[in-house]
Protein backbone atom coordinates (compact mmCIF):
# COMPACT_ATOMS: atom_id res chain seq x y z
CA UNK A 1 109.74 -26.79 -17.11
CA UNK A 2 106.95 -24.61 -16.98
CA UNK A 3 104.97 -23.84 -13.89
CA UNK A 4 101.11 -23.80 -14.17
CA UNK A 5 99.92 -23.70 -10.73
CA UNK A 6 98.21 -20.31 -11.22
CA UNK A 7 96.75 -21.73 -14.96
CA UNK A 8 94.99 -24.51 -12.64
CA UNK A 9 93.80 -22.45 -10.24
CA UNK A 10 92.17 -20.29 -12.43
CA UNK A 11 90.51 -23.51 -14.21
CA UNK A 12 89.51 -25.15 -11.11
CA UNK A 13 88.04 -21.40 -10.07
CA UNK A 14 86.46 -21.55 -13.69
CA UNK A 15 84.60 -24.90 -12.97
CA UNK A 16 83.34 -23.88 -9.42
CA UNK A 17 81.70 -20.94 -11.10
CA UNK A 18 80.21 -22.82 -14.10
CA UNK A 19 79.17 -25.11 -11.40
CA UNK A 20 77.39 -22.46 -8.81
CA UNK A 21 76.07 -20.79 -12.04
CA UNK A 22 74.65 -24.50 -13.39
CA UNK A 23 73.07 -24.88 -10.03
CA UNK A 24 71.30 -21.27 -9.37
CA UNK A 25 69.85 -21.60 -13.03
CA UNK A 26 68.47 -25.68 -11.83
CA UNK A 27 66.61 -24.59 -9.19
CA UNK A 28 65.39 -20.91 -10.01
CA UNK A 29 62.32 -20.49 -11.75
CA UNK A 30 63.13 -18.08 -14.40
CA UNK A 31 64.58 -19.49 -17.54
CA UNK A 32 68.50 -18.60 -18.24
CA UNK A 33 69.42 -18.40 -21.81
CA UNK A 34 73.17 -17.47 -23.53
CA UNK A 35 72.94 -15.60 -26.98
CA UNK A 36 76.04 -15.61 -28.50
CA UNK A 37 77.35 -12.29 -30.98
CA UNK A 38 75.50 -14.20 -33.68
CA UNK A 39 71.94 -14.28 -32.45
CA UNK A 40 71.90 -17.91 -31.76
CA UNK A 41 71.07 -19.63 -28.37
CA UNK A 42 74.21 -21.47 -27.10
CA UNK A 43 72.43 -22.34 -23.61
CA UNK A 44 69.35 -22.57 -22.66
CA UNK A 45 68.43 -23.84 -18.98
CA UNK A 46 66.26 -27.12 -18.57
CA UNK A 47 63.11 -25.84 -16.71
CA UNK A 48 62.15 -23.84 -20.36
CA UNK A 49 60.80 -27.17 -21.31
CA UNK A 50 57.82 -27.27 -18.94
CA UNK A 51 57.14 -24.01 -20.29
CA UNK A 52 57.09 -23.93 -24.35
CA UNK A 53 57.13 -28.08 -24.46
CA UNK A 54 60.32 -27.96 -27.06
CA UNK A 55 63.30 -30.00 -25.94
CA UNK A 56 66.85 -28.06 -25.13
CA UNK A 57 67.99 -29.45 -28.21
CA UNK A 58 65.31 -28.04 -29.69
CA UNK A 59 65.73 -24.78 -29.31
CA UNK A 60 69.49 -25.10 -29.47
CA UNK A 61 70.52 -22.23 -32.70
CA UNK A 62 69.32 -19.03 -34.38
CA UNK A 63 66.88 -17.32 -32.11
CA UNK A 64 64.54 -16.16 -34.74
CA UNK A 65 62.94 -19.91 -34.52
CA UNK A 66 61.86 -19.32 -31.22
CA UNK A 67 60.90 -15.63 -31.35
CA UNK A 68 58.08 -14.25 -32.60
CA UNK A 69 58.47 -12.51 -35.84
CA UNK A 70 56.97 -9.59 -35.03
CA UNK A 71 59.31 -8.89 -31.97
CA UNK A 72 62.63 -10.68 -33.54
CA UNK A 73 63.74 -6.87 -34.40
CA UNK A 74 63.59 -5.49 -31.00
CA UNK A 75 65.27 -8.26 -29.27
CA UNK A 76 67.75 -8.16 -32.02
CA UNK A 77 67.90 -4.39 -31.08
CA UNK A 78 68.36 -4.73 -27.52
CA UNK A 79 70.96 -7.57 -27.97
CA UNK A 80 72.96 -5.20 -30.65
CA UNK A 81 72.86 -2.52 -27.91
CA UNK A 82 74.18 -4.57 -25.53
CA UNK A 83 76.96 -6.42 -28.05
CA UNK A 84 78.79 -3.04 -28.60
CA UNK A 85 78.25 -1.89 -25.23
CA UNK A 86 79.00 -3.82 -22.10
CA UNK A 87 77.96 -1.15 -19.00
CA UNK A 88 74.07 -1.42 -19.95
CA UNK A 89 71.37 -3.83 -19.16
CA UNK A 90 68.63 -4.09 -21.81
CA UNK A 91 65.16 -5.17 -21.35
CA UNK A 92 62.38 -6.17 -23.50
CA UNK A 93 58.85 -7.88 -23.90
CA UNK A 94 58.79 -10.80 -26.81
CA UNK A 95 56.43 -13.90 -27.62
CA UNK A 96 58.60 -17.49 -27.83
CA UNK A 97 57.06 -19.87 -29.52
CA UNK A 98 55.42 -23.58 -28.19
CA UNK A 99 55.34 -26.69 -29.40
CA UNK A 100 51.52 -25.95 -30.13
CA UNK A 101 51.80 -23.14 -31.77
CA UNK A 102 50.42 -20.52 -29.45
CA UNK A 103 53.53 -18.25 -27.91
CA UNK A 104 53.75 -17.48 -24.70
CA UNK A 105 55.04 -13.96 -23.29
CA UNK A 106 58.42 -13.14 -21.36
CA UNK A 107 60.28 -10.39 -20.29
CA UNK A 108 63.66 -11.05 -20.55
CA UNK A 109 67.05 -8.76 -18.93
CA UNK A 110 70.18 -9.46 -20.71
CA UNK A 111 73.72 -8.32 -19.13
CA UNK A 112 76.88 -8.70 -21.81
CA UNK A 113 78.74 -11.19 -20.53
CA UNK A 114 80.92 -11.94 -23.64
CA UNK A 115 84.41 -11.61 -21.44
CA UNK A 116 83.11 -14.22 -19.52
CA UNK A 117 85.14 -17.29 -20.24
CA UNK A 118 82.18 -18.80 -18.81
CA UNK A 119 79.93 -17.81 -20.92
CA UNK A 120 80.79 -16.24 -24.06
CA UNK A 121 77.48 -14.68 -24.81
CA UNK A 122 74.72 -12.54 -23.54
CA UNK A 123 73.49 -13.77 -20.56
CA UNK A 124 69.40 -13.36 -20.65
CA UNK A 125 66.87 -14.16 -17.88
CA UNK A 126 63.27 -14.66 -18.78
CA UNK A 127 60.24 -15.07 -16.83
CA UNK A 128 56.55 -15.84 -17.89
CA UNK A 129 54.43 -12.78 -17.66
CA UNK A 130 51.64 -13.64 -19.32
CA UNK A 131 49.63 -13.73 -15.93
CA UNK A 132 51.24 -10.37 -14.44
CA UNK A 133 49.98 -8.57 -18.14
CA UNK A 134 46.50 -9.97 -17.43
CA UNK A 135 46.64 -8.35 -14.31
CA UNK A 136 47.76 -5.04 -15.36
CA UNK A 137 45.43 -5.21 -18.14
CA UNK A 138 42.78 -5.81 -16.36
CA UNK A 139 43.67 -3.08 -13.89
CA UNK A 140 44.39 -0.90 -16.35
CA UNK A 141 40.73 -1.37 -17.82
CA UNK A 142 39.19 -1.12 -14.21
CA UNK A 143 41.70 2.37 -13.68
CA UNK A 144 39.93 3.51 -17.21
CA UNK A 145 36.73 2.82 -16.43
CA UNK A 146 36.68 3.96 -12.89
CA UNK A 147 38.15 7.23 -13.98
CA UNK A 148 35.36 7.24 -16.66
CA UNK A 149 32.54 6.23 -14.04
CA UNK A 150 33.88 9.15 -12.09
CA UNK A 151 34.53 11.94 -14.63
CA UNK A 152 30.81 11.36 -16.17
CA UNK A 153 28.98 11.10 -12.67
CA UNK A 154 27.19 14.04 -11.49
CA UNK A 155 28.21 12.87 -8.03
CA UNK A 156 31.39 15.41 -7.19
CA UNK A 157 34.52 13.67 -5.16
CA UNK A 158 37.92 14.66 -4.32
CA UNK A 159 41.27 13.35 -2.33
CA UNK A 160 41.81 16.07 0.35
CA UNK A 161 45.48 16.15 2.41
CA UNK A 162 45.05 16.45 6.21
CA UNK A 163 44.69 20.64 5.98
CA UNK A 164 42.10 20.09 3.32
CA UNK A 165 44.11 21.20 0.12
CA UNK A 166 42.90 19.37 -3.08
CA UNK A 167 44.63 16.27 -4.10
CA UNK A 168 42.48 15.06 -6.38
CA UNK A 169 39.28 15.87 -7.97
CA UNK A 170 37.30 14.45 -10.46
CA UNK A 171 35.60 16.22 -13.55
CA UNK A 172 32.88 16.79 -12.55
CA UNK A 173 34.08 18.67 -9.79
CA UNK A 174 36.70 20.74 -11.70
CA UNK A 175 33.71 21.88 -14.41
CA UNK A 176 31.67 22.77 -11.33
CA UNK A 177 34.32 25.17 -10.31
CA UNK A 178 34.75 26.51 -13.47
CA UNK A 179 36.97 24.77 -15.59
CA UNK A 180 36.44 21.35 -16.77
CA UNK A 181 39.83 20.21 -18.00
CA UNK A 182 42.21 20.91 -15.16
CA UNK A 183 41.93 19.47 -11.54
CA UNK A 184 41.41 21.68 -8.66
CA UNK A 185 44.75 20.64 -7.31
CA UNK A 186 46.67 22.68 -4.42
CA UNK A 187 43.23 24.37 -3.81
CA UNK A 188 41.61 23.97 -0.17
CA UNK A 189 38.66 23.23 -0.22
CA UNK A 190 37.43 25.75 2.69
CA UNK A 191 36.98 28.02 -0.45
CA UNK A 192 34.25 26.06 -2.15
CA UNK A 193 31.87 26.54 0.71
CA UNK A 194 30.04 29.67 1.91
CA UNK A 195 31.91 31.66 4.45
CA UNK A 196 29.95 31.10 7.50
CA UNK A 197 30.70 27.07 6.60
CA UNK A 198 34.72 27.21 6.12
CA UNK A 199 34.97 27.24 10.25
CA UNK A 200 32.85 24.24 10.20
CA UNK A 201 34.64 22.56 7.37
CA UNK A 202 37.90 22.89 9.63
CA UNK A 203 36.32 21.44 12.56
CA UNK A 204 34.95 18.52 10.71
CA UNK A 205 38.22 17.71 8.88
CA UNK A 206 39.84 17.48 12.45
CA UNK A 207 37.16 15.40 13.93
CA UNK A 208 37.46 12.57 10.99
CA UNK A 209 41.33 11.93 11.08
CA UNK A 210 41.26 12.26 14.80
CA UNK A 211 38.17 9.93 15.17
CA UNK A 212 38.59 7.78 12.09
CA UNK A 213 35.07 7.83 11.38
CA UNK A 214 33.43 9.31 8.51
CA UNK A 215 31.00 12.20 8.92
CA UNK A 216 27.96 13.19 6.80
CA UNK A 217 26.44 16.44 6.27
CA UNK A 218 24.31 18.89 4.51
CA UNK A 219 26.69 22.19 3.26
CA UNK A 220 26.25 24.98 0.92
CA UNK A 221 29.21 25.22 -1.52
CA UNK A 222 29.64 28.38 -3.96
CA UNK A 223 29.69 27.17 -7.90
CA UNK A 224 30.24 29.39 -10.80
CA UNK A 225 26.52 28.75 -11.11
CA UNK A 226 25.46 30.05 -8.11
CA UNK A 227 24.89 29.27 -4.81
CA UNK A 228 23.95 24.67 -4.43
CA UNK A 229 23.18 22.69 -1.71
CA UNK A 230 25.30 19.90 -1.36
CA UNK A 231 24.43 16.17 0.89
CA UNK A 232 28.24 15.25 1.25
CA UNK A 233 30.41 12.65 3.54
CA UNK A 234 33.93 13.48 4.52
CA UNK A 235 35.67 9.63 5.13
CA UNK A 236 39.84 9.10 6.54
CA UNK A 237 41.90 7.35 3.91
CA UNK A 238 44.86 6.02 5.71
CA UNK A 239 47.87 5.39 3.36
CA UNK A 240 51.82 4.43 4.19
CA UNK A 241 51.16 6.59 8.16
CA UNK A 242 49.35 9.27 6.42
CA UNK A 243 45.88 9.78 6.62
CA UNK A 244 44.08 11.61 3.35
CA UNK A 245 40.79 12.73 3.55
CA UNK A 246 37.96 11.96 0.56
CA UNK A 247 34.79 13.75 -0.14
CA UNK A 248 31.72 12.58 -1.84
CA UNK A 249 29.28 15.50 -2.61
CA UNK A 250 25.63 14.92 -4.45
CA UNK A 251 24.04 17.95 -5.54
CA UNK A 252 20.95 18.16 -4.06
CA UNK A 253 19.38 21.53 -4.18
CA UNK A 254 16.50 20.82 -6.97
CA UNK A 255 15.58 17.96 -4.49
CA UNK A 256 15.52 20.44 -1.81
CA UNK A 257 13.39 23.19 -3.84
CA UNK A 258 10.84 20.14 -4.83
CA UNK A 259 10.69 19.46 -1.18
CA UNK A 260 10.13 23.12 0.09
CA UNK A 261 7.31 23.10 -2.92
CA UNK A 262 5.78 19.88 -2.05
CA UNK A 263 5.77 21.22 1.86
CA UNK A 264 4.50 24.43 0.70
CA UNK A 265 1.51 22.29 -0.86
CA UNK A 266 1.05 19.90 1.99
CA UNK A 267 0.68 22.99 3.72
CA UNK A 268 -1.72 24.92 1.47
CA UNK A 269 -3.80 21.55 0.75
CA UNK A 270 -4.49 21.59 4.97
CA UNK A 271 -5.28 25.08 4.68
CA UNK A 272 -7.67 24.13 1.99
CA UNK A 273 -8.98 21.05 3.97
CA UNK A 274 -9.38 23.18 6.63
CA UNK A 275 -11.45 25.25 5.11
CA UNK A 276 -13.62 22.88 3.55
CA UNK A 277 -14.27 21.30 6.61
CA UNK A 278 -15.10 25.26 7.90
CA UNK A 279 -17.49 25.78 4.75
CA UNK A 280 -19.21 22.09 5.64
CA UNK A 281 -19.68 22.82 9.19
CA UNK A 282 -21.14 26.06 8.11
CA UNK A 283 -23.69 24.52 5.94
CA UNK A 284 -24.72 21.86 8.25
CA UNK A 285 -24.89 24.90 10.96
CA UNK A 286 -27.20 26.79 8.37
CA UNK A 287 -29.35 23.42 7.51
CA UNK A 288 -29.54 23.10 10.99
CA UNK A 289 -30.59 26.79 11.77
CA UNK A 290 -33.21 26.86 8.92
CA UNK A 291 -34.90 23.23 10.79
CA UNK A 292 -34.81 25.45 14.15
CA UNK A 293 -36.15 28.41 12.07
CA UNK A 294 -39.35 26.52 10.84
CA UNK A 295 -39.84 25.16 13.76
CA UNK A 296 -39.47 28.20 15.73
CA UNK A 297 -41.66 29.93 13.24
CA UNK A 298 -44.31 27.37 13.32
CA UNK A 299 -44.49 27.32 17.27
CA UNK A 300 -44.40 30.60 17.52
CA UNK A 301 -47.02 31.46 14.87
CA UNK A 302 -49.38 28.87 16.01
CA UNK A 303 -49.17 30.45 19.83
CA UNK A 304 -51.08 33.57 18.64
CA UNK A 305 -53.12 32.12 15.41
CA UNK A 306 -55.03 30.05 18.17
CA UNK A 307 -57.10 31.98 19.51
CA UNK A 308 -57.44 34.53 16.80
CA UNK A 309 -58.84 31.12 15.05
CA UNK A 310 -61.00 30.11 17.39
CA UNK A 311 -62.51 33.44 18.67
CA UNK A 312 -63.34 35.06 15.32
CA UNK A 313 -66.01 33.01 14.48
CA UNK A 314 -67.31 34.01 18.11
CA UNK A 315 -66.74 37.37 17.54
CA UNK A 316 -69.45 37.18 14.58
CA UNK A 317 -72.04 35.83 16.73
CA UNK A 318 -71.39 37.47 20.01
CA UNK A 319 -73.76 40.37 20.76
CA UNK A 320 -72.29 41.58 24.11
CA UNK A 321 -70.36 44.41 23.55
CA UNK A 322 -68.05 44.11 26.56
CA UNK A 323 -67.40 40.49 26.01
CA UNK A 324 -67.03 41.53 21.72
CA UNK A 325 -64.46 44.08 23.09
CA UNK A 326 -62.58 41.65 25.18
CA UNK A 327 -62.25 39.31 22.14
CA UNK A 328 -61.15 42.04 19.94
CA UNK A 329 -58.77 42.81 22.43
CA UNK A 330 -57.46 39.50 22.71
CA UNK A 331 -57.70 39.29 18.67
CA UNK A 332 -55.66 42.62 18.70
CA UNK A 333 -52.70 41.37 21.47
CA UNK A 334 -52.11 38.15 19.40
CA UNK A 335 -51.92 39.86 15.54
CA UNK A 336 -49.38 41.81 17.35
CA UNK A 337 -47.55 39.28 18.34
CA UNK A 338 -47.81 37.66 15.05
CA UNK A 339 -46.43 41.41 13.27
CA UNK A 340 -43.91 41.01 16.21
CA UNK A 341 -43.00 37.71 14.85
CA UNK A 342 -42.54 38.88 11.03
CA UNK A 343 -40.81 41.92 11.80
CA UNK A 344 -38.34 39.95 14.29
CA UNK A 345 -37.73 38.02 10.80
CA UNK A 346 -37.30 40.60 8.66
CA UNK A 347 -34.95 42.06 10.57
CA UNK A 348 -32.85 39.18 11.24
CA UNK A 349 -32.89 38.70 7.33
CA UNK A 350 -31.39 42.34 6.49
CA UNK A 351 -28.78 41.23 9.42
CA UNK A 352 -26.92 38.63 6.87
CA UNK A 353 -26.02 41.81 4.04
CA UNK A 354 -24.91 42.66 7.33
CA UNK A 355 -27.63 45.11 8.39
CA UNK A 356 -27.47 48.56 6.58
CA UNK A 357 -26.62 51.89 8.92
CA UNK A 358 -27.70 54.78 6.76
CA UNK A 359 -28.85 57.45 8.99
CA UNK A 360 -26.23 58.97 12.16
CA UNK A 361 -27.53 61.27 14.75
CA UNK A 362 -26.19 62.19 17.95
CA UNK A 363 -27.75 60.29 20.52
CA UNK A 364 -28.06 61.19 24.69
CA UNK A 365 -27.67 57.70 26.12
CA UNK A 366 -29.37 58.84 29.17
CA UNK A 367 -32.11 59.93 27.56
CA UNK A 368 -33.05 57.20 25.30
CA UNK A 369 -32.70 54.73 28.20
CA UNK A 370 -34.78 57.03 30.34
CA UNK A 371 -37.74 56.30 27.49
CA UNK A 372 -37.23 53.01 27.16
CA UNK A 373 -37.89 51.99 30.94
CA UNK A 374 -41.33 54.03 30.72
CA UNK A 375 -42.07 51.55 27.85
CA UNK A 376 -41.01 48.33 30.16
CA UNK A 377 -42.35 50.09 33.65
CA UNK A 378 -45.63 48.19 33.43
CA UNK A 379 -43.66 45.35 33.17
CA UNK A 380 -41.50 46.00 35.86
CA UNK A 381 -44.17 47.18 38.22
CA UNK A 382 -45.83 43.34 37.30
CA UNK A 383 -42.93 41.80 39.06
CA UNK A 384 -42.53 44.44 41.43
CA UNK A 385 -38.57 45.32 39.96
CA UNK A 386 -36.78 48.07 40.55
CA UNK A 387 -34.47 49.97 38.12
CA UNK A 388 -31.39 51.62 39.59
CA UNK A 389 -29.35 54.17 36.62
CA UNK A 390 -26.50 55.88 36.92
CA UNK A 391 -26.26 57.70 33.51
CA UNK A 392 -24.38 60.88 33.37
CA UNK A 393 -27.06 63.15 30.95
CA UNK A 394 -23.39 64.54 29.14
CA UNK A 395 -22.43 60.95 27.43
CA UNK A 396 -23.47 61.25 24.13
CA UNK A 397 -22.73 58.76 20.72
CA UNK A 398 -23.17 59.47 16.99
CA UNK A 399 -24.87 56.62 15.64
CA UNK A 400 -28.22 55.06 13.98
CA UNK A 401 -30.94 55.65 16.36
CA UNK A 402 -33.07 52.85 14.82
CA UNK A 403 -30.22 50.18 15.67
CA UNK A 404 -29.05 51.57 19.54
CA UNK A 405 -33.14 51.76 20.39
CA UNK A 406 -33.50 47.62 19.50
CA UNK A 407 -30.21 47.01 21.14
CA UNK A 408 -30.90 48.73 24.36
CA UNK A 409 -35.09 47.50 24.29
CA UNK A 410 -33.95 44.22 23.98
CA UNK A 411 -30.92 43.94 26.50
CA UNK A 412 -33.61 45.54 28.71
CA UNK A 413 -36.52 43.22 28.16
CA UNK A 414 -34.04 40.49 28.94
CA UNK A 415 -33.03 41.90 31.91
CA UNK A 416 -37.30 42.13 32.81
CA UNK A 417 -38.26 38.75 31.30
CA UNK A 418 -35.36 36.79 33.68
CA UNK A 419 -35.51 38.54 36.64
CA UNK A 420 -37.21 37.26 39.63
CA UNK A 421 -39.98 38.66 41.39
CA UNK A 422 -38.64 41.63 43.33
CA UNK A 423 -35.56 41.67 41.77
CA UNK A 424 -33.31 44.94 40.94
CA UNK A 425 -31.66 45.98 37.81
CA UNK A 426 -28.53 48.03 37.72
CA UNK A 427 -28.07 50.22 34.38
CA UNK A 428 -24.68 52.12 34.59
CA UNK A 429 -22.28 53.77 32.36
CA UNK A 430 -18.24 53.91 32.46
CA UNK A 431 -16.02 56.79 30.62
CA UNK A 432 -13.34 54.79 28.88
CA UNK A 433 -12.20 57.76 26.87
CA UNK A 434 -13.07 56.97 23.38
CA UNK A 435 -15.57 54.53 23.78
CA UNK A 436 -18.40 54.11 26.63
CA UNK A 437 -19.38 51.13 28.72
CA UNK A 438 -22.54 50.98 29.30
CA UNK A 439 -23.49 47.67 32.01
CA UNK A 440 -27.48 46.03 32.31
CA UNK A 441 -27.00 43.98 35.40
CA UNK A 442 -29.90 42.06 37.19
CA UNK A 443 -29.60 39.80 39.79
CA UNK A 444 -31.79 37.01 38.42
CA UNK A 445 -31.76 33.62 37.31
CA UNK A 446 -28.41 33.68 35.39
CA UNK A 447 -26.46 31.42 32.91
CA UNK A 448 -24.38 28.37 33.07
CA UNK A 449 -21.30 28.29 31.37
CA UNK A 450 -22.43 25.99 28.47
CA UNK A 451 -25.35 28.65 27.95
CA UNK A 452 -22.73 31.56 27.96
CA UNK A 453 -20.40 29.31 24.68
CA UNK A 454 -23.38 29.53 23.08
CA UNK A 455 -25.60 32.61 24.19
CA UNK A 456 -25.17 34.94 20.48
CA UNK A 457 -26.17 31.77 18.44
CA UNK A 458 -29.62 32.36 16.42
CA UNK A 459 -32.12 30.23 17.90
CA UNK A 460 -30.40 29.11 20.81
CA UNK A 461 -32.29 28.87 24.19
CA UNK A 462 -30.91 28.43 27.73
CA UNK A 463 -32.28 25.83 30.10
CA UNK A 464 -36.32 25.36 28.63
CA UNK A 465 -37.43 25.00 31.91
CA UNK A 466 -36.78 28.65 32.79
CA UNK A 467 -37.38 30.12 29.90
CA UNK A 468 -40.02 32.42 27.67
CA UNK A 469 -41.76 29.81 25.86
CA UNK A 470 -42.85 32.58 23.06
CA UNK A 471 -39.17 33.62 22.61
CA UNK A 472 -38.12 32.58 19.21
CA UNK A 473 -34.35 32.72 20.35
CA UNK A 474 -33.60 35.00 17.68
CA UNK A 475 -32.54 38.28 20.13
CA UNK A 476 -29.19 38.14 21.78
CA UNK A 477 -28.34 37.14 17.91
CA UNK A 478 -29.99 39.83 16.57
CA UNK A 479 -28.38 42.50 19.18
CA UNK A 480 -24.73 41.37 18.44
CA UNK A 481 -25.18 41.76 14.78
CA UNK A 482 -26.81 45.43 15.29
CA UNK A 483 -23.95 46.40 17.93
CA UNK A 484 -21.06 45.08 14.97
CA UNK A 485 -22.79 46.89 12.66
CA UNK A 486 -22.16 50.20 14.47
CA UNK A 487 -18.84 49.37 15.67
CA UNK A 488 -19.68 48.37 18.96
CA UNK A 489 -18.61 45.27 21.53
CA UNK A 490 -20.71 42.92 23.62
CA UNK A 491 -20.26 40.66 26.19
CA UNK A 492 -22.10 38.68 28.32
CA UNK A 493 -20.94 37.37 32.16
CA UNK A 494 -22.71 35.42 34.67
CA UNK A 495 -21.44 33.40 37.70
CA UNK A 496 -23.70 30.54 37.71
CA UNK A 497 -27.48 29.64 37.86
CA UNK A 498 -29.62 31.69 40.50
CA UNK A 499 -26.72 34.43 40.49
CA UNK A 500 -27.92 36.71 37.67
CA UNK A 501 -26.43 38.43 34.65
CA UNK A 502 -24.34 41.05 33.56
CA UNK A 503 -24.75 42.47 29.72
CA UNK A 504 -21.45 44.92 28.81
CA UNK A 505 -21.88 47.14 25.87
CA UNK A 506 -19.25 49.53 24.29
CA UNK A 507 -20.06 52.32 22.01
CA UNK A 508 -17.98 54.91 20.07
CA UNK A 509 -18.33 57.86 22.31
CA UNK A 510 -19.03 61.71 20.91
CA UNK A 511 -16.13 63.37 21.46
């Protein structure tokens, strides 16, 4: 009798396999299939029918009917491959067919399982992918595009590590640097920037792992081309405990020249605003000068005309010979003024070219002031003034005679005309080595500040109730223009109403 314990334990082993097997392939998703050496499906597990729609039955036989045609050879490759030998596991991508028509995709692993008693075939497990290869597909067109987006922007952008070597780059980067078909991997990027900037460029790489926070900022960066100007942002990438490091430069230095240009014209169209508003406050200061000038020339014209019209036709009729000579005398004091007048005028008007100096002499200042207060001493001795000097006979000047005699004889008549009634005027001189001070200071009835912002103006009066109603305004004008033309200085102080004046004049001294 024979024993066959061991023969039914290996059967009842046998079923509890088939049965664990029969029950993992129920419940699991992926679809188990058994090829046998002959290429034709032996098993295939329930759930496939949800799937392609076919019944088991169905599908039952020669796996070409439910393969694609196109990809029947690999699979038939991958199964041969794994028929003769039983250590590999194959893979492979193939279209089954549905009961519509369409196919749908799978990836299927098959083991050799042939010496299985089991199974007796290749064992093959195949899972729907059509949705993963839609995903990779469409990530694969996003990785293609973004890496196109990237190598055709002018916008420059690399992966740094934590020291701030070059992971990545893009194109547009690597051309920059000087060679457009190979990444600036391995390089740091401390060497793209100018070398006062690479301390900088540590510091700020520290500060945005350690912070986490990205930091923008305006850098210079050396190019093949030359030096650019660069508006970039340094931002932390963290990734698997490691933080990376990416940078987004935009060339900028064309906007930065346009800027610097359009500042520079700003700039020059405020100078030129500035000096049209100079040029229109010049012309409304002439307009208003020529008004004052007609109507200073009219008053002061009609002052003297007068009497000259009103005593001629006296003059033909009067037979008294001292009152015909007082008349003419009269008659003689006013055309004087009125050749005063014109003269004044004429001189003023040679002032604008400015006024000519054509003839230099060397000039005593002592003496020439010395003749000019005989001429005014009648006028002096009027208001009972006295004239204190202290003019050293040696101080001497080279200059026009014409122009020093109107700017002393009118300084002094000045001094006279606004002086009060036994009053004194100082006239002194100070050595300031190449040029000479020479002071006219009276104590009489002085000028406000106002008057003094304004006192070298043509036409301008002080106060009208103080002063010479036959002046025409034209003199302190008229002196300032004379003294420039001869290289001189003026300047004009007072302390107040009531408290007098002090006229400072510097000359180029003889030496």
């Amino acid at each position: 009798m024979q024993d066959i314990t061991e023969y039914k334990s290996l059967i009842g082993d046998l079923k509890n396999r088939e049965e664990l097997f029969r029950m993992i392939v129920t419940q699991s998703s992926d679809i188990f299939m058994i090829v046998s050496p002959k290429y034709e499906v032996t098993y295939i597990s329930p759930n496939h029918s949800s799937l392609t729609g076919f019944l088991t039955e169905e599908v039952i036989g020669p796996a070409g009917k439910v393969v694609h045609p196109d990809d029947f050879p690999v699979v038939k490759s991958r199964l041969d491959r794994l028929i003769n030998n039983i250590s590999v596991i194959e893979t492979a991508e193939f279209r089954t067919l549905k009961r519509d028509g369409s196919y749908v995709l799978l990836e299927g692993v098959g083991v050799n399982c042939i010496d299985n008693p089991a199974i007796q075939g290749i064992l093959i497990t195949a899972r729907d992918i059509t949705n993963r290869k839609k995903t990779e597909r469409g990530l694969s067109l996003m990785t293609r595009l973004f890496k196109n987006i990237s190598n055709s922007s002018p916008i420059f952008a690399a992966l740094l590590d934590e020291h701030g070597f070059i992971v990545f780059s893009n194109r547009s980067f690597s051309k920059k640097n000087g060679n457009p078909d190979k990444e600036k991997n391995g390089r740091r990027i401390h060497e793209l920037f100018k070398s006062d900037w690479e301390t900088e460029c540590s510091k700020i790489l520290r500060e945005v792992i350690e912070k986490g926070q990205p930091s923008v900022q305006e850098c210079r960066i050396d190019l093949k081309e030359g030096e650019r100007i660069l508006s970039a942002v340094f931002f932390p990438i963290s990734e698997d405990d490691r933080t990376f490091i990416g940078f987004i430069g935009l060339d900028i230095t064309e906007q930065k020249s346009l800027i610097c240009q359009l500042n520079k014209s700003i700039n020059q169209n405020e100078v030129l605003e500035r000096l049209v508003e100079e040029r229109t406050a010049e012309i409304a200061n002439l307009l208003e000068m020529k008004n004052l000038l007609i109507t200073a020339i009219a008053h002061d014209l009609r002052t003297p005309l007068t009497p000259l019209i009103a005593l001629l036709p006296l003059l033909e009729n009067e037979d008294d010979t001292q009152k015909r000579t007082e008349i003419i005398q009269i008659l003689e004091k006013n055309a004087t003024r009125i050749a005063s007048i014109i003269q004044t005028l004429l001189h003023f008007n040679d002032l604008g070219s400015p006024y000519r100096v054509e003839d230099e002499s060397e000039i005593n200042l002592k003496k020439l002031i010395d003749n000019l207060l005989n001429v005014h001493s009648i006028a002096a001795n009027k208001k009972d003034i006295s004239i204190l000097t202290d003019i050293p006979d040696t101080i001497c000047i080279n200059s026009s005679l014409p122009h020093v005699i109107s700017i002393f004889d009118n300084v002094i008549t000045n001094a006279l005309k606004y002086s009060y009634a036994g009053g004194t005027i100082r006239i002194y001189t100070e050595d300031l080595g190449q040029m000479v001070r020479i002071c006219v200071q009276d104590n009489g009835v002085g000028l406000t500040e106002k008057d003094l912002s304004r006192i070298f103006e043509p036409f301008f009066k002080a106060d009208p109730s103080r002063h010479d109603r036959s002046s025409s305004g034209l003199g302190l004008s008229v002196t300032k223009r004379l003294i420039m033309a001869i290289g001189g200085e003026i300047y004009i102080r007072s302390e107040g109403l009531g408290k007098g004046t002090e006229v400072e004049i510097r000359l180029k001294k003889m030496i």
